[in-house]
Protein backbone atom coordinates (compact mmCIF):
# COMPACT_ATOMS: atom_id res chain seq x y z
CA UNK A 1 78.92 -154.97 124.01
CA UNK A 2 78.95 -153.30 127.34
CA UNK A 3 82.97 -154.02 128.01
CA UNK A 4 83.57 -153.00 124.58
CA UNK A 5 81.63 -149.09 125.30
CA UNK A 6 83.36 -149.08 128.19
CA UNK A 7 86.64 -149.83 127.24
CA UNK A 8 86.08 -147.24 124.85
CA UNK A 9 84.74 -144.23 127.28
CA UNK A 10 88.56 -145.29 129.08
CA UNK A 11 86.85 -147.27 131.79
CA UNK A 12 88.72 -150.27 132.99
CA UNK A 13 86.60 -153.52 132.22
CA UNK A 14 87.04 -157.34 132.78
CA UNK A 15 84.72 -159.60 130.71
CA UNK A 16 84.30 -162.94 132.38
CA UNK A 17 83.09 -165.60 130.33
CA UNK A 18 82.76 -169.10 131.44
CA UNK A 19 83.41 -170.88 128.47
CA UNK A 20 87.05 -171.71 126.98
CA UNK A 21 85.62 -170.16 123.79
CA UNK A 22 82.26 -168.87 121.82
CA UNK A 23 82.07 -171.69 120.18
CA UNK A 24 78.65 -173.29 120.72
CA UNK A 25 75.16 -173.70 119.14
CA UNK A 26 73.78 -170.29 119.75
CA UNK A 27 69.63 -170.10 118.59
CA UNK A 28 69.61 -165.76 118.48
CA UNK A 29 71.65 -165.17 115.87
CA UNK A 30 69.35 -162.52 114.70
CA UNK A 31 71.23 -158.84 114.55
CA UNK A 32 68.32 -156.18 113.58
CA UNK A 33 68.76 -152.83 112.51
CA UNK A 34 68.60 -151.17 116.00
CA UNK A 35 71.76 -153.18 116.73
CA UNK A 36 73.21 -152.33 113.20
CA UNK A 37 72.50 -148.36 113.45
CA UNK A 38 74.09 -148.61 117.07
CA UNK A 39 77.50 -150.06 115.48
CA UNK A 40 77.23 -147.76 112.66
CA UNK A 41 77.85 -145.33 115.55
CA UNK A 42 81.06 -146.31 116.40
CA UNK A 43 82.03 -147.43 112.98
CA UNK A 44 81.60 -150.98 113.22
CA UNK A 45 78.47 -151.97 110.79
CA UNK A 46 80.49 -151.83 107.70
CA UNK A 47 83.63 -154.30 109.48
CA UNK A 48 80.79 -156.68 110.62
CA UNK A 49 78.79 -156.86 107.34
CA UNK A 50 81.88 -157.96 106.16
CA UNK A 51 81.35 -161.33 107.69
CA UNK A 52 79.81 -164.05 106.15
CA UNK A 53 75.57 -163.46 106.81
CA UNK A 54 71.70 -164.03 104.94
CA UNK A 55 69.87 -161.16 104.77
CA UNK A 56 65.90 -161.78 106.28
CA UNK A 57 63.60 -158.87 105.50
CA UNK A 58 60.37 -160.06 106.91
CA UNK A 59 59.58 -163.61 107.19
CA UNK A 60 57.36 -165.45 104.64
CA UNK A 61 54.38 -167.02 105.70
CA UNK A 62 53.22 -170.22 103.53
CA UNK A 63 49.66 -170.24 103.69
CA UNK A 64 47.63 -172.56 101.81
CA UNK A 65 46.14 -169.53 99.71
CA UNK A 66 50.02 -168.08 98.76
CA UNK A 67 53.03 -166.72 100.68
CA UNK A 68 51.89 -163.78 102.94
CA UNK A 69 54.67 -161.61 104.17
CA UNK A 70 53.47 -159.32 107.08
CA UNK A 71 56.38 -157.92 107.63
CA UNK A 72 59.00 -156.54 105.32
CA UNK A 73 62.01 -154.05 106.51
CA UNK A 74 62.16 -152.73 102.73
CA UNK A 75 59.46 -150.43 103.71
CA UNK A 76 60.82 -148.63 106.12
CA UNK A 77 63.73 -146.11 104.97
CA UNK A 78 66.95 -146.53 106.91
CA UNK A 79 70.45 -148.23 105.87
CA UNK A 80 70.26 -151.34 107.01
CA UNK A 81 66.70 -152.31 105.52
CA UNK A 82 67.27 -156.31 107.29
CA UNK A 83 68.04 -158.55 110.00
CA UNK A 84 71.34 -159.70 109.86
CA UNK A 85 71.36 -163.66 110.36
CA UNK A 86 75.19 -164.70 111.34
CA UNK A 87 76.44 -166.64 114.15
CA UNK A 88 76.49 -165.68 117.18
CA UNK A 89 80.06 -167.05 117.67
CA UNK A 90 81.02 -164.84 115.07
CA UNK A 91 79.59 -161.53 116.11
CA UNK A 92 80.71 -162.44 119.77
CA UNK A 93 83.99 -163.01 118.54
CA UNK A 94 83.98 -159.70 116.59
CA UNK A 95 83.08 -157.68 119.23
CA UNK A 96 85.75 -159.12 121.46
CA UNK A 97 88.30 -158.35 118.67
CA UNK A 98 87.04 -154.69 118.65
CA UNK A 99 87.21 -154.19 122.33
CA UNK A 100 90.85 -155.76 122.60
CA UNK A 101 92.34 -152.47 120.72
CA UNK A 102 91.63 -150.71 124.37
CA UNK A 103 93.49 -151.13 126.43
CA UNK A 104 91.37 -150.76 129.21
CA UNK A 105 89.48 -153.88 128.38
CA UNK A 106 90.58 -157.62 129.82
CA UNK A 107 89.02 -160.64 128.75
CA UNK A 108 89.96 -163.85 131.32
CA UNK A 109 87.80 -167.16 129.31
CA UNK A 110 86.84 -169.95 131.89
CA UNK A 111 86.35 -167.87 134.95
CA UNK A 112 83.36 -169.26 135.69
CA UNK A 113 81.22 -167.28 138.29
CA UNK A 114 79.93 -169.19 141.67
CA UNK A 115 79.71 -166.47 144.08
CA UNK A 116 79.44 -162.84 144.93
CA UNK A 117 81.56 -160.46 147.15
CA UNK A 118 79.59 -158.62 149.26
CA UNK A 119 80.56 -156.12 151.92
CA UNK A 120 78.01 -154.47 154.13
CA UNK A 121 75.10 -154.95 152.14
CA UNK A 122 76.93 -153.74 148.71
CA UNK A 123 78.86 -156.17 146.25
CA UNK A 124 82.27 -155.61 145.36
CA UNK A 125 83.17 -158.19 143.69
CA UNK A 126 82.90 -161.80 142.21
CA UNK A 127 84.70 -165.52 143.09
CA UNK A 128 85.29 -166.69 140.40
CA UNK A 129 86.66 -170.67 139.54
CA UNK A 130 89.38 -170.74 136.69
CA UNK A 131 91.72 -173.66 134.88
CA UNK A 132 93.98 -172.93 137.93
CA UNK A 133 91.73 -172.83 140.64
CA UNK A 134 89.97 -169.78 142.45
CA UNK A 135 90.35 -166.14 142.27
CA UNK A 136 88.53 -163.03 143.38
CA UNK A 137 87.90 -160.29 141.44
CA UNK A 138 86.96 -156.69 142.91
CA UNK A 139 85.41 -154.10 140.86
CA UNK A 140 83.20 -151.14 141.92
CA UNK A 141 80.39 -152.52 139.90
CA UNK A 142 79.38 -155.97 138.80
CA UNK A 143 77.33 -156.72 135.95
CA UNK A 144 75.35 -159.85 135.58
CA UNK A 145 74.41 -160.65 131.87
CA UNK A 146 74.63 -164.38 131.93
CA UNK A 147 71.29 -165.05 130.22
CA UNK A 148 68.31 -166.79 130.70
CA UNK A 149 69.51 -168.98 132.90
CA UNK A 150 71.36 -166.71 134.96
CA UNK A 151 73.68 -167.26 138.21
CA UNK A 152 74.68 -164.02 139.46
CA UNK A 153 70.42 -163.40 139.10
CA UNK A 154 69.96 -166.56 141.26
CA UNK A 155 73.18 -165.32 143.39
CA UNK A 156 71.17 -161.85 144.21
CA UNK A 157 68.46 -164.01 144.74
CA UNK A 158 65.85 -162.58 142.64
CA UNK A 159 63.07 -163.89 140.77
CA UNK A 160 61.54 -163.59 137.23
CA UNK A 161 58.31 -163.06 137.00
CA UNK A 162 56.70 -165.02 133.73
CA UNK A 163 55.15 -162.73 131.13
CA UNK A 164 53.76 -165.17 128.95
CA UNK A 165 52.55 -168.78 128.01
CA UNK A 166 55.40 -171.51 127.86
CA UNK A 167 55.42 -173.42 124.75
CA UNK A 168 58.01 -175.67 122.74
CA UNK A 169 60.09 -175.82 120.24
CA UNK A 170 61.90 -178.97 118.48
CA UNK A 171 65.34 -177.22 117.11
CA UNK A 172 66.82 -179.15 114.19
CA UNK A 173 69.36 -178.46 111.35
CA UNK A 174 68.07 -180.11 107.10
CA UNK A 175 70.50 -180.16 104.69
CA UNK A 176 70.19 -177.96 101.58
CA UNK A 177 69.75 -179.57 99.34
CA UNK A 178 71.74 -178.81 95.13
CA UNK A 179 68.07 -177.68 93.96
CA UNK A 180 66.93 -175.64 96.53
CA UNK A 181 66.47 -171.95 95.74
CA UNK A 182 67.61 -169.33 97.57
CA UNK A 183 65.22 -168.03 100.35
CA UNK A 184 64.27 -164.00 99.06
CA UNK A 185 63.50 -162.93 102.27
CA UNK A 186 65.91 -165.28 104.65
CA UNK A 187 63.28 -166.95 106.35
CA UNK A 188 59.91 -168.54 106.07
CA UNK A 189 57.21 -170.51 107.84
CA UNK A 190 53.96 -171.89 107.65
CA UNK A 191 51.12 -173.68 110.08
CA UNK A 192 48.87 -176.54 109.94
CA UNK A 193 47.98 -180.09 111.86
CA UNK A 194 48.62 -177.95 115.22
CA UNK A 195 52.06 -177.55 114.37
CA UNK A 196 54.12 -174.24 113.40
CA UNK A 197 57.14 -174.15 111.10
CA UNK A 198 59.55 -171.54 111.39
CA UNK A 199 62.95 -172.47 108.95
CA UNK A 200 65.91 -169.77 108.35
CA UNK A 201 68.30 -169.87 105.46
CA UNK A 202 71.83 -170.96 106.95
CA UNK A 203 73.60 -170.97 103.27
CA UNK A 204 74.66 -174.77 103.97
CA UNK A 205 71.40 -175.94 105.62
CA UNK A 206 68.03 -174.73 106.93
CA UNK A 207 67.52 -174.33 110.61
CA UNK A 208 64.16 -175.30 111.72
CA UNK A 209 61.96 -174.24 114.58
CA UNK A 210 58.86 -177.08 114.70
CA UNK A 211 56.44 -175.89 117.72
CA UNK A 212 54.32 -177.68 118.99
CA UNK A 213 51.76 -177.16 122.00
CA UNK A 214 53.85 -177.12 125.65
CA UNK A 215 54.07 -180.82 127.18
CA UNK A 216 53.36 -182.69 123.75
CA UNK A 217 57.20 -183.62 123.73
CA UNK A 218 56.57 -187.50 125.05
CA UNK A 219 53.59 -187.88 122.55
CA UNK A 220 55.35 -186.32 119.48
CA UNK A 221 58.46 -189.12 120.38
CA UNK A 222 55.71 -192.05 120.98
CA UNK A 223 54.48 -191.29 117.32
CA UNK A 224 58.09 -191.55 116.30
CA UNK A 225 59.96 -190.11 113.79
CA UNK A 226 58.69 -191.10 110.56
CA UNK A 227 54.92 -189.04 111.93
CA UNK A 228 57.56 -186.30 112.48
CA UNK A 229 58.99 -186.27 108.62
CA UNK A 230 55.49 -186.33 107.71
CA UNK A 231 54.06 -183.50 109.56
CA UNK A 232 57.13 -181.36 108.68
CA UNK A 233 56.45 -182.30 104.66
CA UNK A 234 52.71 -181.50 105.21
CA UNK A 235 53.40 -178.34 106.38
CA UNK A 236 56.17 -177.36 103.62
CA UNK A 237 56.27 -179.94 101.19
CA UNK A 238 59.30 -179.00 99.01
CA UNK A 239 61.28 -180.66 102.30
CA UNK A 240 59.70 -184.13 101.32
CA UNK A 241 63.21 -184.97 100.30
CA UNK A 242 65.17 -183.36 103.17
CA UNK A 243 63.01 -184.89 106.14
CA UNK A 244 64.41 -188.00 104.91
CA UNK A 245 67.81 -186.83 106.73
CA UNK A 246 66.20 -186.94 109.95
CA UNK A 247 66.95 -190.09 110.96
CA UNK A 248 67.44 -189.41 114.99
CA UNK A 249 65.81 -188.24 117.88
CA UNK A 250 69.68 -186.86 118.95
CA UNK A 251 69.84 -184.84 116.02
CA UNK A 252 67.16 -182.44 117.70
CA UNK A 253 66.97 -180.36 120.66
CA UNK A 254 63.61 -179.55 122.63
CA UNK A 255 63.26 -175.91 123.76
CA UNK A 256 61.42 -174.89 126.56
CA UNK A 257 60.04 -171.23 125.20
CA UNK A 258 59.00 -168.59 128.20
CA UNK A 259 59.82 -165.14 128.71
CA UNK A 260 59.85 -163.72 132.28
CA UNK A 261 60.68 -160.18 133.73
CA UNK A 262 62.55 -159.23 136.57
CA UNK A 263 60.95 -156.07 138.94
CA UNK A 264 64.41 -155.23 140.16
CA UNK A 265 67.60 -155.36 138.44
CA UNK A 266 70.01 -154.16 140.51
CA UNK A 267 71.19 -154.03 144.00
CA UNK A 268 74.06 -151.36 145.71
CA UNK A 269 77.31 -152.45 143.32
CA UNK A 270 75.40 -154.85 141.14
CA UNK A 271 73.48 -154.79 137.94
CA UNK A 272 71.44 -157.75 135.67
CA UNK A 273 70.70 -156.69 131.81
CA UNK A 274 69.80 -158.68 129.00
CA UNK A 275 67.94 -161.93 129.48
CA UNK A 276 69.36 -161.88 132.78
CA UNK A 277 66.77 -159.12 133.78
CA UNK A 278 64.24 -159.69 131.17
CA UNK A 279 63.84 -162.97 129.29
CA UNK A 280 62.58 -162.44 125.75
CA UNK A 281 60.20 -164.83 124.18
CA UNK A 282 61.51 -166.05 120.24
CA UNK A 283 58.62 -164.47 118.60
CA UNK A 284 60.35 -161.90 116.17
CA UNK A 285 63.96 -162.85 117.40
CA UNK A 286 64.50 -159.54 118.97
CA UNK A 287 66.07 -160.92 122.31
CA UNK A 288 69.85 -160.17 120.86
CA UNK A 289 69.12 -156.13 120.20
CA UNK A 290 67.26 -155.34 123.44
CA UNK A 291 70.15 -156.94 125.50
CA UNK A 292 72.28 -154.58 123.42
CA UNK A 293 70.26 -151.43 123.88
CA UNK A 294 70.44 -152.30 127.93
CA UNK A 295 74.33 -152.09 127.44
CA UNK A 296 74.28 -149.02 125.82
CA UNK A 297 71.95 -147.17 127.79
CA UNK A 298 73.82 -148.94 131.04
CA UNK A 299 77.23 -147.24 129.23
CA UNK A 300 75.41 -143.71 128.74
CA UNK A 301 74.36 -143.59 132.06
CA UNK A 302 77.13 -145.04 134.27
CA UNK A 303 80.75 -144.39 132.61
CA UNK A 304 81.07 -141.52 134.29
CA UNK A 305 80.29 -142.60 137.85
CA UNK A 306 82.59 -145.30 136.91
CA UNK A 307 85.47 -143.50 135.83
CA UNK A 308 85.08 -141.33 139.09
CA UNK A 309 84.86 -145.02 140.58
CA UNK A 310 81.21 -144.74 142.88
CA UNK A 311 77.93 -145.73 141.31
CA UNK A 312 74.93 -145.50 143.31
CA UNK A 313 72.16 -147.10 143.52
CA UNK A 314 70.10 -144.36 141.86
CA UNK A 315 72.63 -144.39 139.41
CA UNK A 316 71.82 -148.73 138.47
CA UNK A 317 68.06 -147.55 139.09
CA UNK A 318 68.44 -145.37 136.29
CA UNK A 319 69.07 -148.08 133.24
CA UNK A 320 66.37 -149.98 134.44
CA UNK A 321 64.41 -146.66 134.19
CA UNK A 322 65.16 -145.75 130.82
CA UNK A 323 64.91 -149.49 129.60
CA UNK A 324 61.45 -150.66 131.51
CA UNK A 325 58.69 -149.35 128.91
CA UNK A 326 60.77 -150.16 126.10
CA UNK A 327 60.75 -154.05 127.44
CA UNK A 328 57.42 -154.37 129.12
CA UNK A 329 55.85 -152.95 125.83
CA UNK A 330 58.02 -155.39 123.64
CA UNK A 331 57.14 -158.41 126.46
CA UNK A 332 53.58 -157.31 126.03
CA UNK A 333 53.56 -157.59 122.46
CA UNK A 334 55.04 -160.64 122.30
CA UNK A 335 52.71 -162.23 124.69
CA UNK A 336 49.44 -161.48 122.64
CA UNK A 337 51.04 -162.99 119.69
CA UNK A 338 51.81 -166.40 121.58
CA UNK A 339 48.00 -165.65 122.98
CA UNK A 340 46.15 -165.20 120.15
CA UNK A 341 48.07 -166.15 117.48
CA UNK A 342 50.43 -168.76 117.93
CA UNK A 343 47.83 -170.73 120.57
CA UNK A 344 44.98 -170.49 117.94
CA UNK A 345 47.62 -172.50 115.33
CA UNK A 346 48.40 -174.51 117.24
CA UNK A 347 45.10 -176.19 118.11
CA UNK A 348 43.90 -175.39 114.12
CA UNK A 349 44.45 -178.45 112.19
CA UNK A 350 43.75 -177.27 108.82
CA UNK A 351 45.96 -175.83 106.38
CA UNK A 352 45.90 -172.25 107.19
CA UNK A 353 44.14 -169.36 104.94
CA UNK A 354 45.07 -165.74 104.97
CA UNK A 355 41.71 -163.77 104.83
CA UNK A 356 41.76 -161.59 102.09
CA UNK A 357 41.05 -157.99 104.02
CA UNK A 358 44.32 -158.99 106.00
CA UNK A 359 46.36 -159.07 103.05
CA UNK A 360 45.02 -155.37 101.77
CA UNK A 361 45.43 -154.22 105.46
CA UNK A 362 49.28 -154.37 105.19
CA UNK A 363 49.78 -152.69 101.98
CA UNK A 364 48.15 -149.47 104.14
CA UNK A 365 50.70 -147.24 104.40
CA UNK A 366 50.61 -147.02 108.05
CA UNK A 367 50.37 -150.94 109.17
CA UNK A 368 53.14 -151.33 106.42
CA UNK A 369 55.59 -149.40 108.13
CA UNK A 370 54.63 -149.74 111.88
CA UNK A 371 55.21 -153.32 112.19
CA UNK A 372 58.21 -153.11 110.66
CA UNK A 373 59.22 -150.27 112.85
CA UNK A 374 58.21 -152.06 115.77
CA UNK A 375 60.41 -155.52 114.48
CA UNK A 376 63.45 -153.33 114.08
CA UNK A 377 64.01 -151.00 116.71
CA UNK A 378 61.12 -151.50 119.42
CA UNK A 379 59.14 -148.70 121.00
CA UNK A 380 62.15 -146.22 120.55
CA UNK A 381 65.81 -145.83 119.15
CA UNK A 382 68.82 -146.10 121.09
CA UNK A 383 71.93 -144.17 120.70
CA UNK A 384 75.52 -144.36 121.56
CA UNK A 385 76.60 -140.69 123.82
């Protein structure tokens, strides 16, 4: 996103990515209105709805006294009243599509990153290993936005600080199944037997979330599988049918959940947005849209000390300026949640009952709208300059 508004402002970009393509199991595939306004901006949203997507506008918590939807994007007016759930391959690969009409922009695919260029104290570049061996790449500033799991973060040699509780999360794919009806609002959940269940409508199967408390991995495999199936049916029992699918341990992957916070982003000629800087925690699958905010804000503030080709460091300490509250407060949020609310399911082993005086809480006009604010576009709006 940050190559393409570059590209566009007439600033010469490179994208490295490491990979020969996009083409792998993504779990944020969540695009929320904030990131939808943003590409309305520069006349993408339309193009992009285009492709194939669910709609999710507020998930739908099962409780043993009804569904309970705390959230729903209906109520608050804008065009794009939803997340957008599509593949992250697919929105990468769309945004790599737009920025290739510049021609400003290059995109080189396996130049993997393994070290940095620095000259007196300021980076100017990366080394970077290709199909053909090594090259070196200068440019006046480098941006590192590599993820959770960062290199050019660990290259800089700075460290996250955590911002809340770790916990885990067994990621699995059920088929749908000819009767199954079509999810209203995309995506659904429910708690109970100190699990959580967190499934999204993927038009040819349901992707599951099943979280359980951090370190319970080796206990939930020495119960085996069948225990699995039969907590997963207990908690939504119209997938008595579909556990029956889950026939290996291999078909799963185990997710280590933190989010963590970096004090510094930058250093002279170098810059880390996204989770790179900030790791976001799952809880409301917002992770996608603040990396994208940091790339606009990051384009707002330094395509024109790029196109006169000198950024300074009070230029890099700028973005992280403008983004801090916005992600602390988010980080914050997110935190309590996992705190209070996720913690307390997960060590309740009864079905779980919404109190009544909760449910007439969120038809108030005010705590109907705020969350949903809050879900879609954060502590404040971004815009494209």
């Amino acid at each position: 996103m940050l190559a393409l508004l570059l590209a566009r402002k007439g600033v010469p970009v490179t994208l490295l990515e490491a990979h020969k393509d996009f083409d792998r199991d993504f779990r944020g595939d969540t695009v929320h209105p904030s990131t939808l306004e943003l590409l309305d901006e520069i006349g993408l949203a339309d193009r992009l709805l285009e492709l194939r997507h669910t709609k999710v506008y507020g998930p739908t918590i099962r409780a043993a006294n009804g569904p309970f939807m705390p959230v729903d994007l209906r109520n608050v007016r804008t065009k794009f009243p939803f997340i957008m759930l599509v593949p992250q391959t697919s929105f990468l690969e769309f945004i790599v599509a737009e920025a290739k009409r510049f021609p400003s922009f290059r995109l080189i695919m396996n130049g993997n990153v393994q070290s940095l260029i620095e000259e007196d104290g300021v980076v100017s570049g990366v080394r970077f290993l290709g199909l053909d061996g090594w090259h070196e790449l200068r440019a006046t500033l480098t941006v590192g936005a590599d993820g959770r799991f960062s290199r050019i973060r660990h290259l800089m040699n700075i460290e996250p600080v955590p911002t809340s509780p770790p916990m885990d999360v067994l990621w699995f794919r059920l088929p749908r199944l000819p009767e199954d009806p079509k999810e209203p609002s995309g995506v659904f959940g429910g708690f109970g037997h100190g699990h959580i269940l967190v499934v999204l409508d993927r038009f040819d199967y349901w992707q599951v979330g099943y979280v359980f408390p951090k370190g319970d991995y080796q206990h939930l495999r020495a119960a085996g599988l069948e225990e699995l199936r039969r907590s997963i049916a207990a908690i939504e029992p119209r997938f008595l049918k579909h556990v029956e699918y889950l026939t290996d341990w291999q078909q799963c992957s185990l997710l280590s959940v933190e989010s963590s916070f970096c004090k510094r982003w930058y250093k002279p000629g170098m810059l880390l947005i996204g989770d790179a800087a900030h790791v976001m925690s799952p809880v409301g699958g917002v992770g996608i849209n603040y990396a994208i905010q940091d790339a606009v804000v990051a384009a707002n503030l330094l395509a024109g000390p790029l196109r006169m080709g000198c950024v300074e460091v009070g230029d890099l300490a700028a973005v992280q300026r403008e983004r801090l509250l916005p992600v602390r407060f988010i980080q914050a949020l997110q935190a309590v949640i996992q705190r209070r609310l996720i913690a307390s399911a997960l060590q309740f082993q009864a079905p779980l009952n919404v109190p009544g005086f909760v449910r007439f809480l969120v038809c108030l006009p005010l705590l109907r709208t705020l969350p949903a604010r809050l879900l879609g576009w954060g502590l404040r709006r971004v815009h494209v300059h």
